[in-house]
PDB file of N, CA and C in Angstrom:
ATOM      1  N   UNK A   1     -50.830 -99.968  -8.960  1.00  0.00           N
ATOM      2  CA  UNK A   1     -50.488-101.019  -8.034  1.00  0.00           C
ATOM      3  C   UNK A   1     -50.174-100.394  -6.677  1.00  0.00           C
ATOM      4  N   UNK A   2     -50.389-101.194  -5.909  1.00  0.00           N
ATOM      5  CA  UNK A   2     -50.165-100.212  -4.386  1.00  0.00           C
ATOM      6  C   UNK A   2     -50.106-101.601  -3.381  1.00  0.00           C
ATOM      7  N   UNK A   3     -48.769-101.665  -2.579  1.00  0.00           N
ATOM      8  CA  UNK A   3     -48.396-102.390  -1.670  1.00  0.00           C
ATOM      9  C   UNK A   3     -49.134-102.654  -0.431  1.00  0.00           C
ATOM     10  N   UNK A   4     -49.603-103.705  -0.389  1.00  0.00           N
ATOM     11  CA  UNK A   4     -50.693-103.874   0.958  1.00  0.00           C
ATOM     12  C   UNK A   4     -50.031-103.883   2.023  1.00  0.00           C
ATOM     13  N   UNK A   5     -50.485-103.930   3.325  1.00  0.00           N
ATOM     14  CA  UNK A   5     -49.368-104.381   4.724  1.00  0.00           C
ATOM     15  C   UNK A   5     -48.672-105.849   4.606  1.00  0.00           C
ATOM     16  N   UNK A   6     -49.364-107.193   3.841  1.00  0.00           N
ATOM     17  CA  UNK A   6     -48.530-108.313   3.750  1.00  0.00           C
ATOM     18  C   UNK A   6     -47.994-108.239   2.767  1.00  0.00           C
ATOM     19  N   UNK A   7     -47.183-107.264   2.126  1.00  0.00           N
ATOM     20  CA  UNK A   7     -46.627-107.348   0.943  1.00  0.00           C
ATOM     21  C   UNK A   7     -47.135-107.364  -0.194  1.00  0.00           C
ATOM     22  N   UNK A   8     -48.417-107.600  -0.346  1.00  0.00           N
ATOM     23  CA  UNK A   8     -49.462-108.337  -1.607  1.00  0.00           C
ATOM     24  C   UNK A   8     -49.128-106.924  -2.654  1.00  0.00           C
ATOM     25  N   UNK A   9     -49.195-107.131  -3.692  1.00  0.00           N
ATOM     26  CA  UNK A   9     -49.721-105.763  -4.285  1.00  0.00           C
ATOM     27  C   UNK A   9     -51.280-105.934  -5.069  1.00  0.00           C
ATOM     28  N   UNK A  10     -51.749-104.667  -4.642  1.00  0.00           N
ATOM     29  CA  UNK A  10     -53.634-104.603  -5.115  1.00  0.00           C
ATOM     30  C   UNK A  10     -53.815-103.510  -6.409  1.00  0.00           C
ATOM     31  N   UNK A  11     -54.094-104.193  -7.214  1.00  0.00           N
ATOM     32  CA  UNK A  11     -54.709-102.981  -8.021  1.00  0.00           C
ATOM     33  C   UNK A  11     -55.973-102.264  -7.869  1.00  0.00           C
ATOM     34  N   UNK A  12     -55.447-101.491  -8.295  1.00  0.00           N
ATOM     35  CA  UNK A  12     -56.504-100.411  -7.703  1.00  0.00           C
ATOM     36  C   UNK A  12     -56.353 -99.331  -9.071  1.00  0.00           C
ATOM     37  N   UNK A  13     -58.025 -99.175  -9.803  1.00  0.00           N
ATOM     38  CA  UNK A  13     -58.119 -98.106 -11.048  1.00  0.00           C
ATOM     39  C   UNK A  13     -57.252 -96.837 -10.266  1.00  0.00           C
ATOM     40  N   UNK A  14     -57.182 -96.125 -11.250  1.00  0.00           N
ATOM     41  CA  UNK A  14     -56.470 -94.322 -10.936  1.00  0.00           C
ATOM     42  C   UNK A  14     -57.603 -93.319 -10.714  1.00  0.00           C
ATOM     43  N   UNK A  15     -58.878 -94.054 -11.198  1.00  0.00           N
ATOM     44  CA  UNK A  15     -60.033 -92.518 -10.447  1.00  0.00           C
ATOM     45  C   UNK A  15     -60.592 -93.131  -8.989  1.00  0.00           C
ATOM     46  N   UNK A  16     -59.944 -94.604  -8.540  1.00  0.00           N
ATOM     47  CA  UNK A  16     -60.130 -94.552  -7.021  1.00  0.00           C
ATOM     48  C   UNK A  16     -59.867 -93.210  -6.570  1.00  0.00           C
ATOM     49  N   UNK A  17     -58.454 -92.973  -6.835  1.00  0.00           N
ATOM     50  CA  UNK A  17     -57.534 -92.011  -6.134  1.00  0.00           C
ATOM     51  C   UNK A  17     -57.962 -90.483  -6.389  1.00  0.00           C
ATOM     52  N   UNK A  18     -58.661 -90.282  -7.422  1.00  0.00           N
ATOM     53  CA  UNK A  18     -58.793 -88.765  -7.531  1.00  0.00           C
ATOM     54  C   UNK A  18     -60.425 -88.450  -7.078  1.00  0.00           C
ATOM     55  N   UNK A  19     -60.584 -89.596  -6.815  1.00  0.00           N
ATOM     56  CA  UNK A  19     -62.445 -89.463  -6.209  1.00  0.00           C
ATOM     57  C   UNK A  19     -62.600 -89.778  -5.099  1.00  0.00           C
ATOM     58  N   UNK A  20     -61.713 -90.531  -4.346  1.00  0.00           N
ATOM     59  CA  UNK A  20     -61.646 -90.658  -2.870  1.00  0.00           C
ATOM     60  C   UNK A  20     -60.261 -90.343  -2.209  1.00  0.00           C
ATOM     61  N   UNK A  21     -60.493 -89.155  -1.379  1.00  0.00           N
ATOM     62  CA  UNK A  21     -59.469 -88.791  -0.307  1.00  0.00           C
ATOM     63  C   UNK A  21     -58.547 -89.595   0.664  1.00  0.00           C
ATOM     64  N   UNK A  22     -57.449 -89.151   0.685  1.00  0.00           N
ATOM     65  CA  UNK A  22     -56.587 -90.600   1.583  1.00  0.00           C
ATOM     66  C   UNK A  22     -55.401 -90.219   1.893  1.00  0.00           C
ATOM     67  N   UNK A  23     -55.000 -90.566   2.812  1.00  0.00           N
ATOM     68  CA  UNK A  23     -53.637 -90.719   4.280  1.00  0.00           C
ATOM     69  C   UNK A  23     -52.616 -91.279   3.272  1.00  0.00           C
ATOM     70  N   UNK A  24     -51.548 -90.502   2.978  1.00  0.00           N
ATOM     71  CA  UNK A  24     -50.373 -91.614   2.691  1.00  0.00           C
ATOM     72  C   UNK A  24     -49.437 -91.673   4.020  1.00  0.00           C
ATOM     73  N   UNK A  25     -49.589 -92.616   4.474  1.00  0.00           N
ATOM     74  CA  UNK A  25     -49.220 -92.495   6.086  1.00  0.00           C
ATOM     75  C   UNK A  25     -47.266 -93.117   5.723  1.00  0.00           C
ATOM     76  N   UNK A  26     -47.072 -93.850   4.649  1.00  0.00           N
ATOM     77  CA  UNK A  26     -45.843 -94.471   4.548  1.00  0.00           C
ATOM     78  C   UNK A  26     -45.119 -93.433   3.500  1.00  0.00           C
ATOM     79  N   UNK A  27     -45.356 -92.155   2.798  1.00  0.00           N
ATOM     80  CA  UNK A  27     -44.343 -91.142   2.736  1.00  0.00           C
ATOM     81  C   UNK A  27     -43.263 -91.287   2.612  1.00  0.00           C
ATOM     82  N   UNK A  28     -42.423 -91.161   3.949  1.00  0.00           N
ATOM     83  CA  UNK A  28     -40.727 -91.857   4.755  1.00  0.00           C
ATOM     84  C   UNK A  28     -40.698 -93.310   4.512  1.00  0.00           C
ATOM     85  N   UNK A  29     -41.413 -93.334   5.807  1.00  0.00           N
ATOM     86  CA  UNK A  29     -41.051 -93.984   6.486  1.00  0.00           C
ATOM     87  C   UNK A  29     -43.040 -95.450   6.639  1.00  0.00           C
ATOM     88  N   UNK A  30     -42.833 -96.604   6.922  1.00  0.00           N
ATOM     89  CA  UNK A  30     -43.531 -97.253   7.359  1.00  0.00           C
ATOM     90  C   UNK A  30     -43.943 -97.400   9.074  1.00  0.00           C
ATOM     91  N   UNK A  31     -43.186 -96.444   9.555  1.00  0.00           N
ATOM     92  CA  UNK A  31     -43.578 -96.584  11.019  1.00  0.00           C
ATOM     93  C   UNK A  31     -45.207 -95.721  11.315  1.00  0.00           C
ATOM     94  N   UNK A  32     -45.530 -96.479  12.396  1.00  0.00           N
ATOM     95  CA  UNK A  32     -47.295 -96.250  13.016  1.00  0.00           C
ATOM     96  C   UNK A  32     -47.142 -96.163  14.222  1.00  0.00           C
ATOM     97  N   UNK A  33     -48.290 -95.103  14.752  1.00  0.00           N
ATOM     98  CA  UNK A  33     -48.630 -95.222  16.082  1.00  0.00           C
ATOM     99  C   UNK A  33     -49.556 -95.798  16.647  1.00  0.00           C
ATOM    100  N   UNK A  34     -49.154 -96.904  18.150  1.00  0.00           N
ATOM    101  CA  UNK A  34     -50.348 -97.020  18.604  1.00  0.00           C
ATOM    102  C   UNK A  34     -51.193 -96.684  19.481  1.00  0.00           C
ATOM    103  N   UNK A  35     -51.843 -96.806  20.262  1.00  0.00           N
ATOM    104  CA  UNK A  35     -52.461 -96.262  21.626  1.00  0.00           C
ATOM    105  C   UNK A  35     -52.007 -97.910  21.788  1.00  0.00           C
ATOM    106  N   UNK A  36     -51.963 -97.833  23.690  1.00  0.00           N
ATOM    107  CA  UNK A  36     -52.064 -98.922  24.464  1.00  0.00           C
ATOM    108  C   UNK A  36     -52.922 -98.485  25.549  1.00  0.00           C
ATOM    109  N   UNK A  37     -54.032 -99.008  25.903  1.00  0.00           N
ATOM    110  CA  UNK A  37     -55.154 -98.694  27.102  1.00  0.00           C
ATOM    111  C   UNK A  37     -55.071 -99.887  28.450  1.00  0.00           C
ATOM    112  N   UNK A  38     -54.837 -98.996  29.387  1.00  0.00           N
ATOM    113  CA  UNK A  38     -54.846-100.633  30.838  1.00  0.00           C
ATOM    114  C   UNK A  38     -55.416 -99.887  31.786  1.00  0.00           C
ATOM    115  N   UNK A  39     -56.768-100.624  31.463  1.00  0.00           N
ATOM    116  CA  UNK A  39     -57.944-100.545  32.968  1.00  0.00           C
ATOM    117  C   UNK A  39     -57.406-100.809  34.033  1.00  0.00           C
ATOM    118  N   UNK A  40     -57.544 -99.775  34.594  1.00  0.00           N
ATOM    119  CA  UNK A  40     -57.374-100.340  36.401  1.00  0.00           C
ATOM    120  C   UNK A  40     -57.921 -99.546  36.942  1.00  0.00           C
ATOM    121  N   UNK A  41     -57.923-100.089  38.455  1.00  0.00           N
ATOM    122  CA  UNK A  41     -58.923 -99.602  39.609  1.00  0.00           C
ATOM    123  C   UNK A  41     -58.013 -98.320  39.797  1.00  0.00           C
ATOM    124  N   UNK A  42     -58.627 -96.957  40.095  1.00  0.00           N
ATOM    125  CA  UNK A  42     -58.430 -96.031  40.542  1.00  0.00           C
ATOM    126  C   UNK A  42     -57.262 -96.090  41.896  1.00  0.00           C
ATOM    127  N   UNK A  43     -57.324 -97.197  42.649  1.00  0.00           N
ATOM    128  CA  UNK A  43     -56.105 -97.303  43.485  1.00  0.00           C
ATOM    129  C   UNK A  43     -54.991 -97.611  43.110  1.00  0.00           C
ATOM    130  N   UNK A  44     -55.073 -97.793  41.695  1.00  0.00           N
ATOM    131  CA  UNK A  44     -53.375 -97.645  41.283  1.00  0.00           C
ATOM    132  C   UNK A  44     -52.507 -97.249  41.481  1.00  0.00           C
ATOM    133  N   UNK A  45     -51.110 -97.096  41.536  1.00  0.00           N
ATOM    134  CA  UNK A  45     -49.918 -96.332  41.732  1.00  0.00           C
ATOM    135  C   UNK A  45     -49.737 -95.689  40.673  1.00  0.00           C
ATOM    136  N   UNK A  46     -50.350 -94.752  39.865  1.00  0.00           N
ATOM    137  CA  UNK A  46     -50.146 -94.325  38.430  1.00  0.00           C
ATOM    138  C   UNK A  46     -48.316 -94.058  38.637  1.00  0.00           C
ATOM    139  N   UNK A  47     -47.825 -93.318  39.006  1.00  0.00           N
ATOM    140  CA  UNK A  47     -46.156 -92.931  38.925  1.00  0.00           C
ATOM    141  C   UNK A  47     -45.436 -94.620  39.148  1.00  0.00           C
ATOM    142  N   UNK A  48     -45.715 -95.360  39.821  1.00  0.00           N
ATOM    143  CA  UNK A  48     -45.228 -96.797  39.751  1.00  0.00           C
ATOM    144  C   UNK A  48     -45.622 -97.702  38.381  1.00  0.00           C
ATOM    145  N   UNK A  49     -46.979 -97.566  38.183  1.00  0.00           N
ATOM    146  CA  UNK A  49     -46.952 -97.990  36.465  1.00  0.00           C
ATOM    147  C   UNK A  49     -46.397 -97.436  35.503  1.00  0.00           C
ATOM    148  N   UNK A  50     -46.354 -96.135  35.533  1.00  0.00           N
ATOM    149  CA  UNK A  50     -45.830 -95.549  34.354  1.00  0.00           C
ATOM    150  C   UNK A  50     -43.947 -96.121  34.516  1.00  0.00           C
ATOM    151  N   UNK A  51     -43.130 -96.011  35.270  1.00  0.00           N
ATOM    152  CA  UNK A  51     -41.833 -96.524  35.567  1.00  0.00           C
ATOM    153  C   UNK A  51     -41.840 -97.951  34.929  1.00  0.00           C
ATOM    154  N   UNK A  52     -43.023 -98.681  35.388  1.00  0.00           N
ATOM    155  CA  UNK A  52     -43.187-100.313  34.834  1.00  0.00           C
ATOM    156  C   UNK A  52     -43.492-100.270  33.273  1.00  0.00           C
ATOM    157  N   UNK A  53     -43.631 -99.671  33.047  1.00  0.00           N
ATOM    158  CA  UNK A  53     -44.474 -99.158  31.430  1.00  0.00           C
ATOM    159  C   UNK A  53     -42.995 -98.669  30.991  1.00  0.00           C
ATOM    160  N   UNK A  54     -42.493 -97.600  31.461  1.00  0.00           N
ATOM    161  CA  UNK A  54     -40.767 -97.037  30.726  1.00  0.00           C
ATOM    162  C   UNK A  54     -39.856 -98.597  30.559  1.00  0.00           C
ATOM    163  N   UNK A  55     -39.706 -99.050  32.141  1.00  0.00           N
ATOM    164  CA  UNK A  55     -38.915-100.551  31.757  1.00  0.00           C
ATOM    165  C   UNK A  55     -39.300-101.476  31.032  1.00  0.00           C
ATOM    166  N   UNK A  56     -40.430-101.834  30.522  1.00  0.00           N
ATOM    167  CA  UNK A  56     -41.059-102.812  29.720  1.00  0.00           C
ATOM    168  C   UNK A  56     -40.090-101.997  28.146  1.00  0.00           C
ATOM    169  N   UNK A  57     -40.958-100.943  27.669  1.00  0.00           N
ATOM    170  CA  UNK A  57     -40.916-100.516  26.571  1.00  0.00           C
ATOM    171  C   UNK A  57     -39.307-100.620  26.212  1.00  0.00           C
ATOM    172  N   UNK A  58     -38.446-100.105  27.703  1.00  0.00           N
ATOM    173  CA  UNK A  58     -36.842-100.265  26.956  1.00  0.00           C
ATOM    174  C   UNK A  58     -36.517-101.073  26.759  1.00  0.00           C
ATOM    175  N   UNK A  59     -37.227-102.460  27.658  1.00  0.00           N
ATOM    176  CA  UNK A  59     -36.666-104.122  27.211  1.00  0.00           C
ATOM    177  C   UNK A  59     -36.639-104.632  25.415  1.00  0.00           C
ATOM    178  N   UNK A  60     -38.350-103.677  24.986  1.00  0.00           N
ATOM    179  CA  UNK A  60     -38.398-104.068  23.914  1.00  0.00           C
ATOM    180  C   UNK A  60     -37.250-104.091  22.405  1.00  0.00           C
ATOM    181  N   UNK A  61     -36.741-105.302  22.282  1.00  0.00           N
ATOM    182  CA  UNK A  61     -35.936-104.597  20.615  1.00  0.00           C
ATOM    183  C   UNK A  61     -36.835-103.815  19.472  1.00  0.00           C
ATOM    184  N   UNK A  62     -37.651-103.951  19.484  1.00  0.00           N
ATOM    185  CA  UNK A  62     -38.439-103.099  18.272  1.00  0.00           C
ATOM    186  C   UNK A  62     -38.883-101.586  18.477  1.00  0.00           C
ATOM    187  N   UNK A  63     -38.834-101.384  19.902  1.00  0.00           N
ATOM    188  CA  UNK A  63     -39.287-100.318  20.540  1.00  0.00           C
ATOM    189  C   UNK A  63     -38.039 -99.376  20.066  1.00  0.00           C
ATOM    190  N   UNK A  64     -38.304 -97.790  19.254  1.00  0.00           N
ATOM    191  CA  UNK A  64     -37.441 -96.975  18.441  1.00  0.00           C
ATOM    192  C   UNK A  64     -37.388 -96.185  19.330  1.00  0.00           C
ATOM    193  N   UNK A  65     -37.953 -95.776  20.741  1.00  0.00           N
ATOM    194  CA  UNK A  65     -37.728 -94.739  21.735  1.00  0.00           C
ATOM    195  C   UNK A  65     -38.427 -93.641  21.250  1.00  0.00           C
ATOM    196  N   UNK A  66     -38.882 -93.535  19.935  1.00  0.00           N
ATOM    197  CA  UNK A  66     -39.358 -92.117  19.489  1.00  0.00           C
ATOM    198  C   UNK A  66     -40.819 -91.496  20.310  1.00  0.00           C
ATOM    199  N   UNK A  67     -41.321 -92.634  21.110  1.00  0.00           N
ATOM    200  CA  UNK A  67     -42.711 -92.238  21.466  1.00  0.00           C
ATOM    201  C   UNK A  67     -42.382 -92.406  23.264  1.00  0.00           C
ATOM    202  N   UNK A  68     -43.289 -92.082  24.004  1.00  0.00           N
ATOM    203  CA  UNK A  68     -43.197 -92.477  25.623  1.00  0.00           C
ATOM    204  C   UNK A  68     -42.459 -91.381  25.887  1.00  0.00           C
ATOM    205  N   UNK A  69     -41.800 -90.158  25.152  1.00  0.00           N
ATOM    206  CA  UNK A  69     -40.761 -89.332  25.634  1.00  0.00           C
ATOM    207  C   UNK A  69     -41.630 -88.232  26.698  1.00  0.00           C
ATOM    208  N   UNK A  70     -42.412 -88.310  27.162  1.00  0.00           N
ATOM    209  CA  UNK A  70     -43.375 -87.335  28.177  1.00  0.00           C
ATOM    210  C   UNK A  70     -44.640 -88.758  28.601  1.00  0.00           C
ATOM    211  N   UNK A  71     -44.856 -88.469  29.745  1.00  0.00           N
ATOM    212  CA  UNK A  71     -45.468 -89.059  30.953  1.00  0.00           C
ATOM    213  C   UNK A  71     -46.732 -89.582  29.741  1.00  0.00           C
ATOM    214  N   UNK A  72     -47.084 -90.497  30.098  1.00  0.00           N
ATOM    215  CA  UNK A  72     -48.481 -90.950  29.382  1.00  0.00           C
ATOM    216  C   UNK A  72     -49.595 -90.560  29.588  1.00  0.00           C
ATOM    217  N   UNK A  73     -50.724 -90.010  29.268  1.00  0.00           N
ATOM    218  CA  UNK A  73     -52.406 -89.655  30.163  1.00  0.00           C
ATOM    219  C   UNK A  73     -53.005 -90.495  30.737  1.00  0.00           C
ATOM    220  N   UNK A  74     -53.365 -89.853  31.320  1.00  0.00           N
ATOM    221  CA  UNK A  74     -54.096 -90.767  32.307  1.00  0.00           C
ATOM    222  C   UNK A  74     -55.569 -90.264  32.194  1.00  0.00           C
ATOM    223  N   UNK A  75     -56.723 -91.061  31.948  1.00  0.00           N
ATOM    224  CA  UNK A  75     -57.649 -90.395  31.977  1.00  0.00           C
ATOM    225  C   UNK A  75     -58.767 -91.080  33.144  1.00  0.00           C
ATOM    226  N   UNK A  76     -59.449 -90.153  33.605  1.00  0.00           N
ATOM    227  CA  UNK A  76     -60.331 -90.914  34.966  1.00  0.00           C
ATOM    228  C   UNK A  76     -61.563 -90.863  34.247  1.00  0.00           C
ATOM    229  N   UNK A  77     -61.458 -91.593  33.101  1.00  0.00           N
ATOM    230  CA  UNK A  77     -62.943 -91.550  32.264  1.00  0.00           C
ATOM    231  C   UNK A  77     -63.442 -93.248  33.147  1.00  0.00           C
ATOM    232  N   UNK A  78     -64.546 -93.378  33.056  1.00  0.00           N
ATOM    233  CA  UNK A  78     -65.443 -94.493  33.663  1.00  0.00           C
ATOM    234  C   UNK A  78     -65.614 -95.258  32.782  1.00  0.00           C
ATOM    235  N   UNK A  79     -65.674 -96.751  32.583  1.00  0.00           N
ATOM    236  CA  UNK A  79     -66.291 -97.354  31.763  1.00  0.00           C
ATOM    237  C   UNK A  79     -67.166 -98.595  31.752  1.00  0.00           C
TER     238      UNK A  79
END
């Protein structure tokens, strides 16, 4: 038996598990990471978003502080 994300439980045979490779990502703990991506025009204020991005995230109650602790990337990829 193995606990889905809505609670459900799924059965699942026992040579799933020894014939296909897999993440036990919930171990501890149930916490996940996500990426968050925000297009913008190259004239951005990147150091003014990122400040808007720190105050958002501290407003959040769910937000655990464990992530955001160093500047976010920025990437000048095109899309």
């Amino acid at each position: 038996m193995v606990r889905i994300w809505d609670l459900r439980r799924l059965m699942v045979p026992l040579s799933y598990f020894t014939e296909k490779p897999f993440q036990n990502w919930t171990h501890k703990t149930a916490d996940l990471l996500g990426s968050v991506f925000i297009y913008t025009d190259y004239a951005v204020p990147v150091e003014a978003l990122r400040r808007e991005l720190a105050r958002i995230l501290k407003s959040m109650d769910k937000w655990t502080g464990k992530v955001f602790q160093h500047s976010p990337h920025v990437s000048s990829q095109r899309v």
